[in-house]
C-alpha atoms as a PDB file:
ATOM      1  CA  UNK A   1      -2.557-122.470 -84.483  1.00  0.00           C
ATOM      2  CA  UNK A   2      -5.013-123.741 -82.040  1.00  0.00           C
ATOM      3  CA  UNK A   3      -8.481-124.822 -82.612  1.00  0.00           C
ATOM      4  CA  UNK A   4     -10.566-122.688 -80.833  1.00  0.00           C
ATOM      5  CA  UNK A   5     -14.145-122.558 -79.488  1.00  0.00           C
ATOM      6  CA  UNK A   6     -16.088-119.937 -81.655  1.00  0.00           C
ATOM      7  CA  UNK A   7     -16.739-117.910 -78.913  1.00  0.00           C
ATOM      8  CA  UNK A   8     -12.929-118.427 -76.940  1.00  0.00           C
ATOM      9  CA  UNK A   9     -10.676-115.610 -77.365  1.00  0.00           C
ATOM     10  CA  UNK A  10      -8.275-112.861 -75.613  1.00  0.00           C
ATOM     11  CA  UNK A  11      -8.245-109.283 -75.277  1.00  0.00           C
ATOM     12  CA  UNK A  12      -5.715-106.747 -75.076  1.00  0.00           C
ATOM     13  CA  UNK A  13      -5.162-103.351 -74.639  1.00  0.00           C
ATOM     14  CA  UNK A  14      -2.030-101.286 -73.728  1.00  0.00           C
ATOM     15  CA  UNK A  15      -0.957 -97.643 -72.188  1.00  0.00           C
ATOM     16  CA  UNK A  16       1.956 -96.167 -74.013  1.00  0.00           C
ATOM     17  CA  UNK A  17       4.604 -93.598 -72.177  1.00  0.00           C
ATOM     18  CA  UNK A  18       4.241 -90.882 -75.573  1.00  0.00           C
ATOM     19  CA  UNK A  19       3.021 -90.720 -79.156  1.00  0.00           C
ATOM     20  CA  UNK A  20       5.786 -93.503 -80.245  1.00  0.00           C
ATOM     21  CA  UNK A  21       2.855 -96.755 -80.079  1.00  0.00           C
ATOM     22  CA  UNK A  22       5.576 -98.919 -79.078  1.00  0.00           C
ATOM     23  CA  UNK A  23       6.552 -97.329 -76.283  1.00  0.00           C
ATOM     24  CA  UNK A  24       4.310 -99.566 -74.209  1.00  0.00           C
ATOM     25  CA  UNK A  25       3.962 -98.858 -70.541  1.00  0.00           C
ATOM     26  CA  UNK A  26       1.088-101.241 -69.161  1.00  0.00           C
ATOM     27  CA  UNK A  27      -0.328-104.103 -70.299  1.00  0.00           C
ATOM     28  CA  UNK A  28      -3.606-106.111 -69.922  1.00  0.00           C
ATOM     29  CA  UNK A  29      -5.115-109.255 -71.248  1.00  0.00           C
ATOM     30  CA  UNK A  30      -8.322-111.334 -70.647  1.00  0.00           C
ATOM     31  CA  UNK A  31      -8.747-114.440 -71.353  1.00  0.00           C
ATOM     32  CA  UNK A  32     -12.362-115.720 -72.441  1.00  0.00           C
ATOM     33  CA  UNK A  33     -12.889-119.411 -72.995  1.00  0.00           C
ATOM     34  CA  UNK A  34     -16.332-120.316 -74.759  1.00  0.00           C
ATOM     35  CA  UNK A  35     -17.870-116.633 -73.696  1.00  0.00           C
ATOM     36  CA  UNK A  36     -16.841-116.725 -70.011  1.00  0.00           C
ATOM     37  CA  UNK A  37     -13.494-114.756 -68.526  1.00  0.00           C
ATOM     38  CA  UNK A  38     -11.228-117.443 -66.967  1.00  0.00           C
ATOM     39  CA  UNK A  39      -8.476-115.239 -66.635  1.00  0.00           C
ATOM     40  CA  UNK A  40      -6.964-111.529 -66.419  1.00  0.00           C
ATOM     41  CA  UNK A  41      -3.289-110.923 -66.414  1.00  0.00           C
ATOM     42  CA  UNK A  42      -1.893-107.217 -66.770  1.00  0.00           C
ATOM     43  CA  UNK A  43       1.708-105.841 -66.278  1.00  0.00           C
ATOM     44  CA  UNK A  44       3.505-102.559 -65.684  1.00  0.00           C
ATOM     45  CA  UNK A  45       5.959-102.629 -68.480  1.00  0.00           C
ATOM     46  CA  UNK A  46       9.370-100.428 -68.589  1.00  0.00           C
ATOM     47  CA  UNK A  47       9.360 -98.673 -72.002  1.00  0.00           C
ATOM     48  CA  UNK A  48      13.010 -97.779 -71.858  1.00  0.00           C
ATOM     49  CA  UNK A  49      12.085 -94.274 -73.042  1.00  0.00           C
ATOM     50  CA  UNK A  50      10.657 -91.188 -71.436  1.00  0.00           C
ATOM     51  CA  UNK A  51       6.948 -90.396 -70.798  1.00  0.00           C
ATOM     52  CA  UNK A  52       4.743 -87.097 -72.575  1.00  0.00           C
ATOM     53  CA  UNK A  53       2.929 -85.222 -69.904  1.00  0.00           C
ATOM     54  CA  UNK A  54      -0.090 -85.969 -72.197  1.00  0.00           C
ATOM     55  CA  UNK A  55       0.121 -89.845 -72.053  1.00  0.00           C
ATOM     56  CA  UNK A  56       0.802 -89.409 -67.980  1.00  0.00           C
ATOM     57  CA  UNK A  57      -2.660 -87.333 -67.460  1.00  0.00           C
ATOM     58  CA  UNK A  58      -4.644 -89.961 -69.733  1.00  0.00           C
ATOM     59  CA  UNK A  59      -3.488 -92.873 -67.413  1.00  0.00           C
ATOM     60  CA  UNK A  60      -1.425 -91.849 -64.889  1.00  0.00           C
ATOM     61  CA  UNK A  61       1.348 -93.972 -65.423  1.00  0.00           C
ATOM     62  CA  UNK A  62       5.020 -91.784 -64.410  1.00  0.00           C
ATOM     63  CA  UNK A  63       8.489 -93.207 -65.332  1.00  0.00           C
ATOM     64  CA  UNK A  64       8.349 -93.322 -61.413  1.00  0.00           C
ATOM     65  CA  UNK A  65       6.140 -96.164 -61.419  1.00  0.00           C
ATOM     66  CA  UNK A  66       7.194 -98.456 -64.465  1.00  0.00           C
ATOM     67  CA  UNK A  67      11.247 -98.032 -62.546  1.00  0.00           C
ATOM     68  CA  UNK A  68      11.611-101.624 -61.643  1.00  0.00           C
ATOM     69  CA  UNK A  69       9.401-103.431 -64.059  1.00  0.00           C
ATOM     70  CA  UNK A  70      10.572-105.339 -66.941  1.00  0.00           C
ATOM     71  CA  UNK A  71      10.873-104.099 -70.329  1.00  0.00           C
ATOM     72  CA  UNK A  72       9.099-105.599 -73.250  1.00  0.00           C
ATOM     73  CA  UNK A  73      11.130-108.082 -74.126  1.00  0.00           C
ATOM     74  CA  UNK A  74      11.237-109.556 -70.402  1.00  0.00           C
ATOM     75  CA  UNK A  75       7.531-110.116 -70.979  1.00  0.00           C
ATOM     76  CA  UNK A  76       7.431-110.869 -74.501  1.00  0.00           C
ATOM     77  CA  UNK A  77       7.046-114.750 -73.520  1.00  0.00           C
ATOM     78  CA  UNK A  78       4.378-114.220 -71.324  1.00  0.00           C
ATOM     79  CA  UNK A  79       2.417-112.182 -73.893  1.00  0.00           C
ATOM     80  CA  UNK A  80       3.550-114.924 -76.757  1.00  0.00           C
ATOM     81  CA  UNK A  81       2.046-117.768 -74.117  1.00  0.00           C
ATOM     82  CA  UNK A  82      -1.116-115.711 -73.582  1.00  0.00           C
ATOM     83  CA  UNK A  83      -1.350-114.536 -77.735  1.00  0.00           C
ATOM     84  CA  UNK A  84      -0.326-116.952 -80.079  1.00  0.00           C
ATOM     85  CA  UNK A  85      -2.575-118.737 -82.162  1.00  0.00           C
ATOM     86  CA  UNK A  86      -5.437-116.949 -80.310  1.00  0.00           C
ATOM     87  CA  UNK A  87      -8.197-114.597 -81.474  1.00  0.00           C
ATOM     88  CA  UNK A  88      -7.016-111.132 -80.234  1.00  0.00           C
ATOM     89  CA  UNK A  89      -9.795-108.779 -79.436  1.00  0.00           C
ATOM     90  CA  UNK A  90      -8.594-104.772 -78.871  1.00  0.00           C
ATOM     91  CA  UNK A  91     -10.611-101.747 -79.173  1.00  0.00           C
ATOM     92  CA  UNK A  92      -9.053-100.378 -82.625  1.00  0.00           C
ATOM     93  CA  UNK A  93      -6.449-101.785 -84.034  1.00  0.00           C
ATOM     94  CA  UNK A  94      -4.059 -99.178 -82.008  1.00  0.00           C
ATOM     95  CA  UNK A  95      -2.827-101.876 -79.739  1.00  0.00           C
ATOM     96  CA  UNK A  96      -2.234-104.439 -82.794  1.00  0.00           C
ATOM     97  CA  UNK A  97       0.183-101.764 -84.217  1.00  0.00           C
ATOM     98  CA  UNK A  98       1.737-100.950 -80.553  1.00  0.00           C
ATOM     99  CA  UNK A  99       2.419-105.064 -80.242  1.00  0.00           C
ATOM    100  CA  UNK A 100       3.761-104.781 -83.433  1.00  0.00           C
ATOM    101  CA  UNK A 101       6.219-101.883 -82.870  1.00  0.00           C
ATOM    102  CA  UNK A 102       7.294-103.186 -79.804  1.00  0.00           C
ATOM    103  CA  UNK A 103       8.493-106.358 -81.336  1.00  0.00           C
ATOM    104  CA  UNK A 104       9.678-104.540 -83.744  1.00  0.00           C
ATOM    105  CA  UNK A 105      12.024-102.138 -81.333  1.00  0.00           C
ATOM    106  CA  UNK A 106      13.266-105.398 -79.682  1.00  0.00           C
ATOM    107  CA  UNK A 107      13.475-107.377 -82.799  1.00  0.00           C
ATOM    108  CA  UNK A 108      11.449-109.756 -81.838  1.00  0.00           C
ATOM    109  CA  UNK A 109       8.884-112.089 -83.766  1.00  0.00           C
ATOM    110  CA  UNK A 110       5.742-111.141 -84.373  1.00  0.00           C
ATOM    111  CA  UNK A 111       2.849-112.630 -82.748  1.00  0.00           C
ATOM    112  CA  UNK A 112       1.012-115.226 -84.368  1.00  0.00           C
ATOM    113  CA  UNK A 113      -2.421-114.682 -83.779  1.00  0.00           C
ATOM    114  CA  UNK A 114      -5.850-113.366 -85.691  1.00  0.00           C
ATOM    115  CA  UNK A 115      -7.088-109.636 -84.491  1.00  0.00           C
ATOM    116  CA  UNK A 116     -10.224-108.499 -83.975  1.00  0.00           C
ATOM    117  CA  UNK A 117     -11.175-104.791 -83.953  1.00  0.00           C
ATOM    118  CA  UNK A 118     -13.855-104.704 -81.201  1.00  0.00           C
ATOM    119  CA  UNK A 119     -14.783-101.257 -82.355  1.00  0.00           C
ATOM    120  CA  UNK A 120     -15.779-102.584 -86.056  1.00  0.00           C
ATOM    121  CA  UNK A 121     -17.836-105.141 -84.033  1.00  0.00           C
ATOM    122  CA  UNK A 122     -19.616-101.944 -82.542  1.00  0.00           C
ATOM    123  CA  UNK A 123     -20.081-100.223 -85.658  1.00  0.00           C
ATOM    124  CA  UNK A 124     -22.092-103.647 -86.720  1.00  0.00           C
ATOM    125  CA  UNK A 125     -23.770-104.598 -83.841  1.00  0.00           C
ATOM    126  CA  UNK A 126     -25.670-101.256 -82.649  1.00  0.00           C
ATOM    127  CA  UNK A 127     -26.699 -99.074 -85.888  1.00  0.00           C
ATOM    128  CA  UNK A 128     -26.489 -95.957 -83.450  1.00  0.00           C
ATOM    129  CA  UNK A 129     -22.543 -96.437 -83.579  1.00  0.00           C
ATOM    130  CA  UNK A 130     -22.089 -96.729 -87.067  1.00  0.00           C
ATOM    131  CA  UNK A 131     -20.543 -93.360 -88.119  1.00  0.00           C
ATOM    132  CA  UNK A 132     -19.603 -92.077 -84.510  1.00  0.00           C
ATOM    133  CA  UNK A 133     -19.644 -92.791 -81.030  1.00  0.00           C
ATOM    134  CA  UNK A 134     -17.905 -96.465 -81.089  1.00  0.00           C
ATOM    135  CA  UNK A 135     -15.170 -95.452 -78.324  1.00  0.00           C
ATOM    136  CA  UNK A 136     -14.506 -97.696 -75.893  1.00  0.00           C
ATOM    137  CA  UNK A 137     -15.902 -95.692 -73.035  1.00  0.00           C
ATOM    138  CA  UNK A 138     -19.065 -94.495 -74.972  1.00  0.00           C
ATOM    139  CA  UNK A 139     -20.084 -98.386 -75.917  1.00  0.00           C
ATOM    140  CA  UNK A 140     -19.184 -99.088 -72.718  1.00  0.00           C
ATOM    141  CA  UNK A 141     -21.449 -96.696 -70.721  1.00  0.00           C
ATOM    142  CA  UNK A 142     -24.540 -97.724 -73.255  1.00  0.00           C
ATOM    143  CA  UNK A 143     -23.983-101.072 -72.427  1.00  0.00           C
ATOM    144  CA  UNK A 144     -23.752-100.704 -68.834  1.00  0.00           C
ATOM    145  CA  UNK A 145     -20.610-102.131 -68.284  1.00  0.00           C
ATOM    146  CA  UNK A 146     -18.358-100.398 -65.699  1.00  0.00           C
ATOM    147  CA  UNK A 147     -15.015 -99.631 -65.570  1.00  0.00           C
ATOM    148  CA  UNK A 148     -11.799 -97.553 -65.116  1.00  0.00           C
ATOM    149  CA  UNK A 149     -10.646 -95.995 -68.634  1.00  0.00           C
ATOM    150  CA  UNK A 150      -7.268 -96.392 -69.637  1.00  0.00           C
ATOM    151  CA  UNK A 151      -6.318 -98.803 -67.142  1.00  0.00           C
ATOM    152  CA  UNK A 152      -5.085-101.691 -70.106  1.00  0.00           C
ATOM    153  CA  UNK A 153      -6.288-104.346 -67.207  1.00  0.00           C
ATOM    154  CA  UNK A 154      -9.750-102.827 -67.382  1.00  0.00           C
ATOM    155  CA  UNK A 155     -10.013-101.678 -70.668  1.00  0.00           C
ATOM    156  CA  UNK A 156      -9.307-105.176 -72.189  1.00  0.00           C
ATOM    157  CA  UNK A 157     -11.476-106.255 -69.457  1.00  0.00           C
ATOM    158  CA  UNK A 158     -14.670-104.175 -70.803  1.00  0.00           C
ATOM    159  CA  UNK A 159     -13.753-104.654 -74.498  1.00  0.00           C
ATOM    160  CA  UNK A 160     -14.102-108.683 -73.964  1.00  0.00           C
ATOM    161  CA  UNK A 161     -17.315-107.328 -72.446  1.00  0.00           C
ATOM    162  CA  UNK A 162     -18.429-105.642 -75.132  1.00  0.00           C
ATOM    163  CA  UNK A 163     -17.772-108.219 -77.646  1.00  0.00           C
ATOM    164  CA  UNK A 164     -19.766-111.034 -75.616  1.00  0.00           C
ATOM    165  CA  UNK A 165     -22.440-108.494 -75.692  1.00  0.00           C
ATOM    166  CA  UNK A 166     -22.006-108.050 -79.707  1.00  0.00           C
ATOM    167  CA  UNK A 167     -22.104-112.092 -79.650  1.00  0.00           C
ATOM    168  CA  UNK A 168     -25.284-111.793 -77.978  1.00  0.00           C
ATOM    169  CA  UNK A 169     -26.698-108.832 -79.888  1.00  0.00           C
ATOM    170  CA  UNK A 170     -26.206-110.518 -83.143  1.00  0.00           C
ATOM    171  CA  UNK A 171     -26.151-113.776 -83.027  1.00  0.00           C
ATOM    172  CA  UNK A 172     -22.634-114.100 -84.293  1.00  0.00           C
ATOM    173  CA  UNK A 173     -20.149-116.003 -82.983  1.00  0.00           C
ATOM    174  CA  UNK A 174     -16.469-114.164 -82.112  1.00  0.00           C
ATOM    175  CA  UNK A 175     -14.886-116.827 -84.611  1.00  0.00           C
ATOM    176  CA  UNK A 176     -17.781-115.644 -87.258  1.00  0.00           C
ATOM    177  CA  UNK A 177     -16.744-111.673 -86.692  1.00  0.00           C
ATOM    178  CA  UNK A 178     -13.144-112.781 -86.872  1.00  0.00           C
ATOM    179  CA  UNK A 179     -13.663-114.414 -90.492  1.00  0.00           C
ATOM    180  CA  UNK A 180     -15.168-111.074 -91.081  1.00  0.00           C
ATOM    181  CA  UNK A 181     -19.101-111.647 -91.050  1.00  0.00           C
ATOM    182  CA  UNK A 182     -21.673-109.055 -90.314  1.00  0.00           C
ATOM    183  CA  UNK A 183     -25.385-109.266 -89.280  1.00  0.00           C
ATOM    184  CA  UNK A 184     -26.013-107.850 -92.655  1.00  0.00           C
ATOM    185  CA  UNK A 185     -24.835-111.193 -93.680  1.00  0.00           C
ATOM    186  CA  UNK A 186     -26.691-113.706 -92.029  1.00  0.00           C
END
């Protein structure tokens, strides 16, 4: 694993083609290196199985569109390159599990990294969010931050936003949330 600066880490969030998590369909990751973005990265990603008419009017990605991109395993390097031995921020732990059964459909390793629910971060940061209202585009919209929901590029994009914000909020670094402090203990 890398040593990393306490406030340097990646986020991630993915679009799935039906209610099977691994079926991923887009992909998007930020990169933040000590609390700035320094890079964005997303991909359309073939899921090699077919799409729910639910999942298609949530994002509007169609089998149409994902036709020539790679499958998960074509990218899997990438996503290892921009991952491992990283601090992985998501918005619920939904895209940790989708990762996860993704490698697992492809048999392919796991990724080495340490998650970070951003929405737990919510839940500790602003007192209003503790019990309810910690989605990504609720948080979002309270903390100003704009973007296009369920779009992985620009989700992951605001989640890294909100958990900079969270930094500043509390005081906390993201390597102190990651080893699982809270404002209540500092």
């Amino acid at each position: 694993m890398m040593v990393l600066d306490s406030n340097s880490f990646v986020a991630i969030d993915v679009e799935t083609a039906n209610s099977d998590c691994g079926s991923i369909c887009q992909i998007g990751v930020v990169s933040v290196e000590e609390g700035e973005i320094v890079d964005e990265w997303q991909m359309l990603v073939d899921p090699g199985t077919p799409f729910a008419d639910r999942n298609i009017e949530i994002h509007g990605i169609t089998a149409w569109h994902v036709e020539s991109a790679p499958t998960f395993s074509e990218i899997y390097d990438d996503v290892l390159t921009k991952l491992a031995g990283q601090i992985v921020a998501c918005h619920t732990m939904f895209d940790r599990r989708a990762v996860r059964a993704a490698c697992d459909i492809y048999r392919l390793e796991d990724l080495d990294c340490l998650w970070l629910d951003t929405a737990q971060v919510v839940r500790h940061s602003w007192p209003q969010f503790r019990q309810r209202g910690y989605t990504l585009d609720i948080i979002a919209n309270y903390l100003g931050i704009k973007f296009s929901h369920h779009d992985a590029l620009e989700d992951a994009r605001a989640a890294a936003l909100v958990l900079l914000r969270a930094v500043e909020e509390t005081g906390l670094t993201v390597r102190q949330w990651q080893d699982g402090q809270t404002p209540d203990q500092k």
